[in-house]
Protein backbone atom coordinates (compact mmCIF):
# COMPACT_ATOMS: atom_id res chain seq x y z
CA UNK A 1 126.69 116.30 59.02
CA UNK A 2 125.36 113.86 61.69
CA UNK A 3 127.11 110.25 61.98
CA UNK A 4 124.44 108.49 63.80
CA UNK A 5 121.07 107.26 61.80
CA UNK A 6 119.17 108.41 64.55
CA UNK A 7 119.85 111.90 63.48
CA UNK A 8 119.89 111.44 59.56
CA UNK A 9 122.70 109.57 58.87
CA UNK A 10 122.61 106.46 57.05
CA UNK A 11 122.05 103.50 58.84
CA UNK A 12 124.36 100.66 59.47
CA UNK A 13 122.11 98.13 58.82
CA UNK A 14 119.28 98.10 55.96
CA UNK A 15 118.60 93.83 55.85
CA UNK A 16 116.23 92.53 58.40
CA UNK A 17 117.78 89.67 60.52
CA UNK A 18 116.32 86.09 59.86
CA UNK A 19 112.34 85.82 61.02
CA UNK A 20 110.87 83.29 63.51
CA UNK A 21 109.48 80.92 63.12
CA UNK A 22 111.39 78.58 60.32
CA UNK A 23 110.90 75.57 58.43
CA UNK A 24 107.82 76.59 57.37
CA UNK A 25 106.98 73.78 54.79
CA UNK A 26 108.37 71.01 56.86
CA UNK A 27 105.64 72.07 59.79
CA UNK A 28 102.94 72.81 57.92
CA UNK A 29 103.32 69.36 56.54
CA UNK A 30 103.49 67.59 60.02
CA UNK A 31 100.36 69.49 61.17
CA UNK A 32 98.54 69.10 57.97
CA UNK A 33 98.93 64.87 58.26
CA UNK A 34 98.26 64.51 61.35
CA UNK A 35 94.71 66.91 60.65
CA UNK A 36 93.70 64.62 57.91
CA UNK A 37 94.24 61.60 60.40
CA UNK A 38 91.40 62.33 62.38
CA UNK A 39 93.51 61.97 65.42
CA UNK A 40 93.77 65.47 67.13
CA UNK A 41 93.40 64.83 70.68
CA UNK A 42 96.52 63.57 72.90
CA UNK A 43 94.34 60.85 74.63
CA UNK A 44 94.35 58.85 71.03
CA UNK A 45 96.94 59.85 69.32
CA UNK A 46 100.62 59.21 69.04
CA UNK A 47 102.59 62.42 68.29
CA UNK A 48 102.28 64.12 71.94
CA UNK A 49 103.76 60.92 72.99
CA UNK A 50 106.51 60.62 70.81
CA UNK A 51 107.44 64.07 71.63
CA UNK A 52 107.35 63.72 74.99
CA UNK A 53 110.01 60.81 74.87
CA UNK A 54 112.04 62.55 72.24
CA UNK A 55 112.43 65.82 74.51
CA UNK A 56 112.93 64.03 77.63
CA UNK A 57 115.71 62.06 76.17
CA UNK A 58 116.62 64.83 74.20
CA UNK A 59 117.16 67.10 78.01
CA UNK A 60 118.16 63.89 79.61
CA UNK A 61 115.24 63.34 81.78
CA UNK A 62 113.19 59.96 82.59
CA UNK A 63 109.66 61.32 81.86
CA UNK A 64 108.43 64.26 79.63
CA UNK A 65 104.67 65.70 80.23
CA UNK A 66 103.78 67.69 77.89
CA UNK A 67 101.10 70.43 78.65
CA UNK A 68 99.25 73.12 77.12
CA UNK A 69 101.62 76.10 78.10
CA UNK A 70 104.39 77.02 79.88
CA UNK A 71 102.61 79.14 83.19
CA UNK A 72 101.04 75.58 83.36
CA UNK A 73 104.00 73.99 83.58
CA UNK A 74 105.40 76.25 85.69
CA UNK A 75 102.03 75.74 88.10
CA UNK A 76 101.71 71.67 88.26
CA UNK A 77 105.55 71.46 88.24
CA UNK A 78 105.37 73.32 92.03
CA UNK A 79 102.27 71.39 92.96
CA UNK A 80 103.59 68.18 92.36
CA UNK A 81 106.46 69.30 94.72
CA UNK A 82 104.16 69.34 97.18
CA UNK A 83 103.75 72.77 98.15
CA UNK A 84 101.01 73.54 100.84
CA UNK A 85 98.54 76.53 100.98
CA UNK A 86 101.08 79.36 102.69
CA UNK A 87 104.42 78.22 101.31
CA UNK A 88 107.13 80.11 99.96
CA UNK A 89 108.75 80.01 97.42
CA UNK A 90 111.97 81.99 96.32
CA UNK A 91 112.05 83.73 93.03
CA UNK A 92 113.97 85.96 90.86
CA UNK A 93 112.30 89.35 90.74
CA UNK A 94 113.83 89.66 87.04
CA UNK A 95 112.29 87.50 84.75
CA UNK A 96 108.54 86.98 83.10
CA UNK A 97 105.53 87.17 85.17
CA UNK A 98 104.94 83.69 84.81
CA UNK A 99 107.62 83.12 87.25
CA UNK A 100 105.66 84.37 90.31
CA UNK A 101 102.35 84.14 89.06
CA UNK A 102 102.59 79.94 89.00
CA UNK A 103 103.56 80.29 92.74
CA UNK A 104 100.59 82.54 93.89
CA UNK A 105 98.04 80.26 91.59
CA UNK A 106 99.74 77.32 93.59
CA UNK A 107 98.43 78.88 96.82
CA UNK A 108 102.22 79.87 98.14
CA UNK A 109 103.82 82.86 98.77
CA UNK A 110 106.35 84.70 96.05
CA UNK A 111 109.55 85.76 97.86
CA UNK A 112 111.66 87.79 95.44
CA UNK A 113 115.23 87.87 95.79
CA UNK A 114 117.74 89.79 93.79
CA UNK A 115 120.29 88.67 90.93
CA UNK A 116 123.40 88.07 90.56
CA UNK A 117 124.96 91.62 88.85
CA UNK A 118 127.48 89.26 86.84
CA UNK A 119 124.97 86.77 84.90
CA UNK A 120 121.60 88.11 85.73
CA UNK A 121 120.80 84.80 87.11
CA UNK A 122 119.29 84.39 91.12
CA UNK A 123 122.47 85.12 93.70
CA UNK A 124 122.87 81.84 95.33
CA UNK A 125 124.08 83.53 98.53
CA UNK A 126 121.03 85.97 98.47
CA UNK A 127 118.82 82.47 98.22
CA UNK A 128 120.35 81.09 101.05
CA UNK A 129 119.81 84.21 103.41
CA UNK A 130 116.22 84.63 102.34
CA UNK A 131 115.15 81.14 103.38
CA UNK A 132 113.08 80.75 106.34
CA UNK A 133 110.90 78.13 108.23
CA UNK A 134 108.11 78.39 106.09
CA UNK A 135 110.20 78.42 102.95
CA UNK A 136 109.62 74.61 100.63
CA UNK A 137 111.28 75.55 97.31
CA UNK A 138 113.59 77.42 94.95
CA UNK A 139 112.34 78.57 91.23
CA UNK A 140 115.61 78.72 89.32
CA UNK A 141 115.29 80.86 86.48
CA UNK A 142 117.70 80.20 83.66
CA UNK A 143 117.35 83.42 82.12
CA UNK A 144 117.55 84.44 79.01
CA UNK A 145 119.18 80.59 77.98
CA UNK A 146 121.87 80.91 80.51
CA UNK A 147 121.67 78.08 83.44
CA UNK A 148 121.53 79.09 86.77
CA UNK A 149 124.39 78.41 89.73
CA UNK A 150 123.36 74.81 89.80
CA UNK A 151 125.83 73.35 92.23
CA UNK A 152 125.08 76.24 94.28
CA UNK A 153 121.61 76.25 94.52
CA UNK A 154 121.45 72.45 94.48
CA UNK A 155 123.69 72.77 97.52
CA UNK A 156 121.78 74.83 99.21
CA UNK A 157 118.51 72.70 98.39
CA UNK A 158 119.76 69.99 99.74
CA UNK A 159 121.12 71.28 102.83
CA UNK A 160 117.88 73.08 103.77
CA UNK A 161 115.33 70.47 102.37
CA UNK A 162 114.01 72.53 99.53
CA UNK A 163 112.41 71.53 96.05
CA UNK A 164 114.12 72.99 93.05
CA UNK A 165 112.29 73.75 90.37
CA UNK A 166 113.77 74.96 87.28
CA UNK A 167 112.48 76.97 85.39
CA UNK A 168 113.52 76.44 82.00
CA UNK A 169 111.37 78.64 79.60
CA UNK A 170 114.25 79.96 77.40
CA UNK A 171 116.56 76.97 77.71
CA UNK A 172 115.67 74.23 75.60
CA UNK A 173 118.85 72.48 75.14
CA UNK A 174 120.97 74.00 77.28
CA UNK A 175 123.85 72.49 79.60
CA UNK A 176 124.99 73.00 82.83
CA UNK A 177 128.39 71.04 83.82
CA UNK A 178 127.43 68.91 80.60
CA UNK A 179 124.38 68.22 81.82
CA UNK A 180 120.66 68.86 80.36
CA UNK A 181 118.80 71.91 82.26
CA UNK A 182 115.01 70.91 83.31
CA UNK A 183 116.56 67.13 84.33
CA UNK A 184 119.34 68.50 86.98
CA UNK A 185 116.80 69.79 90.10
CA UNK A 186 113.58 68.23 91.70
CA UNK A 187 111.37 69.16 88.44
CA UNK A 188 111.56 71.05 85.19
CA UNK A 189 109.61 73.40 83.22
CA UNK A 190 109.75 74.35 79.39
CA UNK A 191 107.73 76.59 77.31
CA UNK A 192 107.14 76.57 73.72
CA UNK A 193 105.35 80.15 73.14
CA UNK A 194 105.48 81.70 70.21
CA UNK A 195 108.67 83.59 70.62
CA UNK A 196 110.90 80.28 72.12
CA UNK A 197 113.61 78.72 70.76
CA UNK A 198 111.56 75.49 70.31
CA UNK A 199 108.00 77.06 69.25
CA UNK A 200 104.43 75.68 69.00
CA UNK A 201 102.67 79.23 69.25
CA UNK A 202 102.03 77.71 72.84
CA UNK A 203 102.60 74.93 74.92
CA UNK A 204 105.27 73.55 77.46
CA UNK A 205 106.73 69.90 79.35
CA UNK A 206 107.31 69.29 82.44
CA UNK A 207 110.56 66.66 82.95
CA UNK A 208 111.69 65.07 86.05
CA UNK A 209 113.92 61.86 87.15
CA UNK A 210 111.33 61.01 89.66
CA UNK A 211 108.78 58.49 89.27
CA UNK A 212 106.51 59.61 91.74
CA UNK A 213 106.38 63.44 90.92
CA UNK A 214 106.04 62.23 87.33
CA UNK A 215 102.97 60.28 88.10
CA UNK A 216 101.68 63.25 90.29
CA UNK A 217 102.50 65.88 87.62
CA UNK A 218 100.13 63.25 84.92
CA UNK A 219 97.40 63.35 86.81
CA UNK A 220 97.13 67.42 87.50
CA UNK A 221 97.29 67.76 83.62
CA UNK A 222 94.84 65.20 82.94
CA UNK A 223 91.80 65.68 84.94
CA UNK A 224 93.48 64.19 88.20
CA UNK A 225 92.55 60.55 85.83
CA UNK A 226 95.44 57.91 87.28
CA UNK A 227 97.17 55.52 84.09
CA UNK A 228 96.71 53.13 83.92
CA UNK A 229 93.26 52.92 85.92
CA UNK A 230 89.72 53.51 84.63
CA UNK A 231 89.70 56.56 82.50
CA UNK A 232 86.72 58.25 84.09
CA UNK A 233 87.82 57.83 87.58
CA UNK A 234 89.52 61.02 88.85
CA UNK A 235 91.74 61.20 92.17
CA UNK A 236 92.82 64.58 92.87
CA UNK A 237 92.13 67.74 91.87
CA UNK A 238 92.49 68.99 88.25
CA UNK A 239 91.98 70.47 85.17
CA UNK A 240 92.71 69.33 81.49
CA UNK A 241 96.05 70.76 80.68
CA UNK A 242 96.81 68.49 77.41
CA UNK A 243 98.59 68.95 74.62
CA UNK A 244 96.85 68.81 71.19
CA UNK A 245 98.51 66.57 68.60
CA UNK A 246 98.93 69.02 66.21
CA UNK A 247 101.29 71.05 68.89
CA UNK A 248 102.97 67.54 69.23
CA UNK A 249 103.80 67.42 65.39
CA UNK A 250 104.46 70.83 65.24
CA UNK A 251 106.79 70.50 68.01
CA UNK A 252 108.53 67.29 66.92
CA UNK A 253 109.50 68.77 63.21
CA UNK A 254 111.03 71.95 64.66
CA UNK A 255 112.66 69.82 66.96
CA UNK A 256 115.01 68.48 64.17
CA UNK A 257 117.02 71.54 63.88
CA UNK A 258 116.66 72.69 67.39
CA UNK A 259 120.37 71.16 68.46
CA UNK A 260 121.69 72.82 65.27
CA UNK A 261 120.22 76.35 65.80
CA UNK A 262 120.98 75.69 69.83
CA UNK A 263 124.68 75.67 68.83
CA UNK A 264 124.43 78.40 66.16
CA UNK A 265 123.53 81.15 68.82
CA UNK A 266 125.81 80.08 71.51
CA UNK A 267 128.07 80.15 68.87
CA UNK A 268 127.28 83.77 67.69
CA UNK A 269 126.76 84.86 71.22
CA UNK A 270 130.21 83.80 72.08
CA UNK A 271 131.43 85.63 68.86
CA UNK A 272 129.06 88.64 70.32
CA UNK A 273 130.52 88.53 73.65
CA UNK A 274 134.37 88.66 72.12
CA UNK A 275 133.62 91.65 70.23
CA UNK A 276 131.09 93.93 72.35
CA UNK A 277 133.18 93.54 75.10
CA UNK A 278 135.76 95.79 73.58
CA UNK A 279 133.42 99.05 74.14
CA UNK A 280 133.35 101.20 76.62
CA UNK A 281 130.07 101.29 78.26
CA UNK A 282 129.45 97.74 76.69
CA UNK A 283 129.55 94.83 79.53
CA UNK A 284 127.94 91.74 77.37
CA UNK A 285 126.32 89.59 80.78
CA UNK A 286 128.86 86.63 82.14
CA UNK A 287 128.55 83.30 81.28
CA UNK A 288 130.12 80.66 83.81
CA UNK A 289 132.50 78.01 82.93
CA UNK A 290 130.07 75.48 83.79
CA UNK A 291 127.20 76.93 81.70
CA UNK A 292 128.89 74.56 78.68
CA UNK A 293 125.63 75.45 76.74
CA UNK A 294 124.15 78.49 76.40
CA UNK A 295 120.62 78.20 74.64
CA UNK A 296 120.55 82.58 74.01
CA UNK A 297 117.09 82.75 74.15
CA UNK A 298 118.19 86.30 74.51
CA UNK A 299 121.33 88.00 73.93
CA UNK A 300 122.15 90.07 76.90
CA UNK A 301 124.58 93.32 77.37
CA UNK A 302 124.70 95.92 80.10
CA UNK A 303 124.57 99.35 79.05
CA UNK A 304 126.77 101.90 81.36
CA UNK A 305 124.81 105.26 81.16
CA UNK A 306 128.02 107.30 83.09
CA UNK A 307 130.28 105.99 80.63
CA UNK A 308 127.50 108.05 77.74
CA UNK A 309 127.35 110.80 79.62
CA UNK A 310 124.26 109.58 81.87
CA UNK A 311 122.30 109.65 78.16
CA UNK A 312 119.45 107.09 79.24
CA UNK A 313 119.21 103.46 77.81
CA UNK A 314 115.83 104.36 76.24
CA UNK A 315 117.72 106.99 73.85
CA UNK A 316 120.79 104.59 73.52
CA UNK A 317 118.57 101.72 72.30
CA UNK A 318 116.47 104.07 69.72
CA UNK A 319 119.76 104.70 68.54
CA UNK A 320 120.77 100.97 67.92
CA UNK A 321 117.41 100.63 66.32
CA UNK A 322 117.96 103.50 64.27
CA UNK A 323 121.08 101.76 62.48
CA UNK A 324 118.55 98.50 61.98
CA UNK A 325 119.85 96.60 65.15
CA UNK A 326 116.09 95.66 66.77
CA UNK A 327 117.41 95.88 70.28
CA UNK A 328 114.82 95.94 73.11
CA UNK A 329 115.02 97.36 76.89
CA UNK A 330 113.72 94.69 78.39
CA UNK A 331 111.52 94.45 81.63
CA UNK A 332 110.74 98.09 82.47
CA UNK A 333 109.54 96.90 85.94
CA UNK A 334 110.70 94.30 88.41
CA UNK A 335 108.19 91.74 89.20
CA UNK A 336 107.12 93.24 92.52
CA UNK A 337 106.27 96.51 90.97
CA UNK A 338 104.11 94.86 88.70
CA UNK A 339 100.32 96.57 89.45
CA UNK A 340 99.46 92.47 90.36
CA UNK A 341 101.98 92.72 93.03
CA UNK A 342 101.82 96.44 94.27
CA UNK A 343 98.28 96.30 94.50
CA UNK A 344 98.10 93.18 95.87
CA UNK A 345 95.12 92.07 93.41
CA UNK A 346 95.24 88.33 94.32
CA UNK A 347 92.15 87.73 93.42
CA UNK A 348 91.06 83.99 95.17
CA UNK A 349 94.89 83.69 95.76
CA UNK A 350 94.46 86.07 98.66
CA UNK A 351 95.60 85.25 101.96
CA UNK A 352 96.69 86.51 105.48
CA UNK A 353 100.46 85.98 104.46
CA UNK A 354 100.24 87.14 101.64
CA UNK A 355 98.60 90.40 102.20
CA UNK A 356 101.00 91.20 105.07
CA UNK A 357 103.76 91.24 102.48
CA UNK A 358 104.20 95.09 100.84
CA UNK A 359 105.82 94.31 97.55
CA UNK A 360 105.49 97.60 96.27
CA UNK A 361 107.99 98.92 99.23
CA UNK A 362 110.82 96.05 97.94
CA UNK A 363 113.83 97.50 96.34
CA UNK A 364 116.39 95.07 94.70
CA UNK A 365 119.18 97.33 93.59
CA UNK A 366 120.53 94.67 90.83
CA UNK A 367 116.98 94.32 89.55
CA UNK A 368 116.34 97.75 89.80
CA UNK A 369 119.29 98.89 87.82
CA UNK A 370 118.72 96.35 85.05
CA UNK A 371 114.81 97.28 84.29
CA UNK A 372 116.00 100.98 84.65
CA UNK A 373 119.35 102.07 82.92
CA UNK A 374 121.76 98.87 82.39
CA UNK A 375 119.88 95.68 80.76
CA UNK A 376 119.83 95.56 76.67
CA UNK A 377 118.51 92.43 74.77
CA UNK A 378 118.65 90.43 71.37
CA UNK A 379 115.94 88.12 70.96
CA UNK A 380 117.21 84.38 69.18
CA UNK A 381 116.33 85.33 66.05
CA UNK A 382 118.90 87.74 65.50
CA UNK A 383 121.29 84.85 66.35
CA UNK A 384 120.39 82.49 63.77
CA UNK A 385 122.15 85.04 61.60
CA UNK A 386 125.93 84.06 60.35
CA UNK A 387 128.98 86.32 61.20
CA UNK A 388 128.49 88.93 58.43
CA UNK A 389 124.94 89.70 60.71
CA UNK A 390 126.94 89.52 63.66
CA UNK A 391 129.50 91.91 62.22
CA UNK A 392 126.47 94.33 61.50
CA UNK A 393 125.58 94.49 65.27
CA UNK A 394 129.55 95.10 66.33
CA UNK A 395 129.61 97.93 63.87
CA UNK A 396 126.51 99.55 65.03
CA UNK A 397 127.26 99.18 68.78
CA UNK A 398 130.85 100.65 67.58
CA UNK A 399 129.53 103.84 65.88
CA UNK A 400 127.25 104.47 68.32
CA UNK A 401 129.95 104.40 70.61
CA UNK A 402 132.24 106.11 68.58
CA UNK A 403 130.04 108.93 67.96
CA UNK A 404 128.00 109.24 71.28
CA UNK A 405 128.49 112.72 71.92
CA UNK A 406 125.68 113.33 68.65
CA UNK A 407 123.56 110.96 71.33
């Protein structure tokens, strides 16, 4: 009689873990007053400002500019770093599209560099050998919640004259050395997509220390208009990138709980991390000392096929679904496979550099291993759980271990 729900047995796991989004009511509320006030547009209104301030202060930044999405604040973050047509820029080749696609739409040059094997997170030393003359900034990912090496890469920046831009999609409230992500390096950008731990079904802020990036960041999300100067006269150029005040009061009532549910899964991912790492085959991802904070956008493990027999990941993770553990592979591709990339379809991005570079011939053995056989995730919504839901992933990862020969 098989052990394994995969092949009939009963799963260990029936419940579904907690949904996303939450605080339903609350929201609904917020959104629903500020519709009846007439005032939905950011230019008039009060809540995109008050949110901006709150998260700024909140990520312990000076200014907060709060945009429609997170590619655009991935996109005016680089441009106000001054980045000129041909730049590069260095970039993790594991993590979301938007990554790479903000550089080429800033008219630079994507150069992809591997990760570290340990935390998934851009190899400082890897950084450091792929800069060259034309190269003007670094995109630190933190992935998946976790910060990136920043004393390392902040090192580096400084040593070599390079921009930092962090990019801080899955790491609202997250700390690095006590300190906020998105406020450490030259610029930081947030997202609040549907699936982020701080969610407005879309939408992202930009948050910097300096007061002239801020001021140059402003005016590329608002038409290139200058504040506090006449409002039709427009100085660079721009497109309207604003936040709509129902995103603002969305934002600012799920930001009551976000410290509270921040804590909760870097609480449960620490419990994870005790537990998983008891397997063999199981390596749950590293977290550094200095990553005080981890926001667990996702929950990462590495999956050792040779330790199953060389069974893929593909048939590993059907079985953790199987016992009701919604596990996911993860990127199947690293970004320079991507068609975009191996096909070099630009679009008006094109250029001579650019088109000299063959992506498609790159191979990043980290990356590569990750998208193909080792790399398992746990979105944050599974975290929000308490122990007894943490307890139900253990003793699925255990059976499956347990009985991986039925595999």
């Amino acid at each position: 009689m098989p052990n394994l729900a995969i092949n009939g047995g009963s799963p260990a796991r029936t419940k579904p873990f907690p949904s996303w989004p939450i605080n339903l009511e609350e929201s609904s509320r917020a959104v629903s007053e500020t519709i009846l006030s007439g005032k939905w547009g950011s230019i008039n209104g009060d809540k995109v400002r008050s949110f901006e301030k709150r998260f700024a202060i909140f990520q312990e930044a000076n200014h907060g500019i709060a945009v429609n999405n997170g590619t655009e604040a991935l996109c005016i973050s680089l441009q106000s770093a001054g980045l000129n047509p041909g730049d590069e820029v260095i970039v993790p080749a594991y993590t979301f599209i938007a990554s790479a696609s903000a550089i080429l739409m800033s008219n630079a040059i994507p150069i992809f560099v591997d990760i570290d094997p340990e935390t998934y997170n851009l190899d400082p030393g890897l950084v450091e050998q792929a800069i060259t003359p034309r190269t003007r900034a670094v995109v630190a990912v933190h992935f998946a919640g976790l910060p990136a090496d920043m004393d390392r890469l902040s090192e580096i920046a400084s040593r070599k004259n390079l921009a930092v831009i962090e990019d801080a999609a899955q790491a609202h409230g997250a700390r690095w050395g006590g300190h906020r992500v998105g406020s450490i390096g030259t610029i930081g950008a947030f997202s609040f997509q549907a699936s982020k731990n701080l969610n407005a079904g879309e939408g992202g802020i930009i948050l910097t220390n300096d007061d002239r990036i801020a001021s140059i960041a402003r005016s590329l999300t608002d038409c290139g208009h200058v504040a506090p100067g006449p409002r039709y006269n427009h100085y660079c150029v721009a497109g309207n990138h604003r936040m709509t005040e129902m995103q603002g009061a969305l934002l600012l009532a799920q930001m009551r709980h976000l410290e509270a549910q921040t804590q909760q899964r870097h609480d449960n991912g620490v419990y994870l991390t005790k537990r998983l790492g008891e397997f063999e085959g199981i390596l749950p991802v590293s977290t550094s000392p200095k990553a005080d904070l981890h926001a667990r956008h996702l929950y990462l493990f590495k999956y050792n096929q040779k330790a199953f027999q060389n069974i893929p990941k593909t048939r590993f993770i059907e079985a953790l679904r199987a016992e009701g553990i919604p596990a996911s592979p993860g990127y199947s591709l690293p970004l320079y496979k991507q068609p975009v990339f191996k096909n070099q379809n630009f679009g008006i991005y094109q250029s001579k550099i650019l088109s000299a570079i063959n992506y498609g011939s790159m191979n990043l053995p980290v990356t590569e291993k990750a998208c193909n056989s080792e790399a398992v995730w746990l979105t944050q919504n599974v975290l929000l759980g308490n122990q007894r839901d943490m307890d139900d992933i253990i003793h699925a990862v255990a059976k499956i271990c347990h009985h991986r020969e039925e595999l």
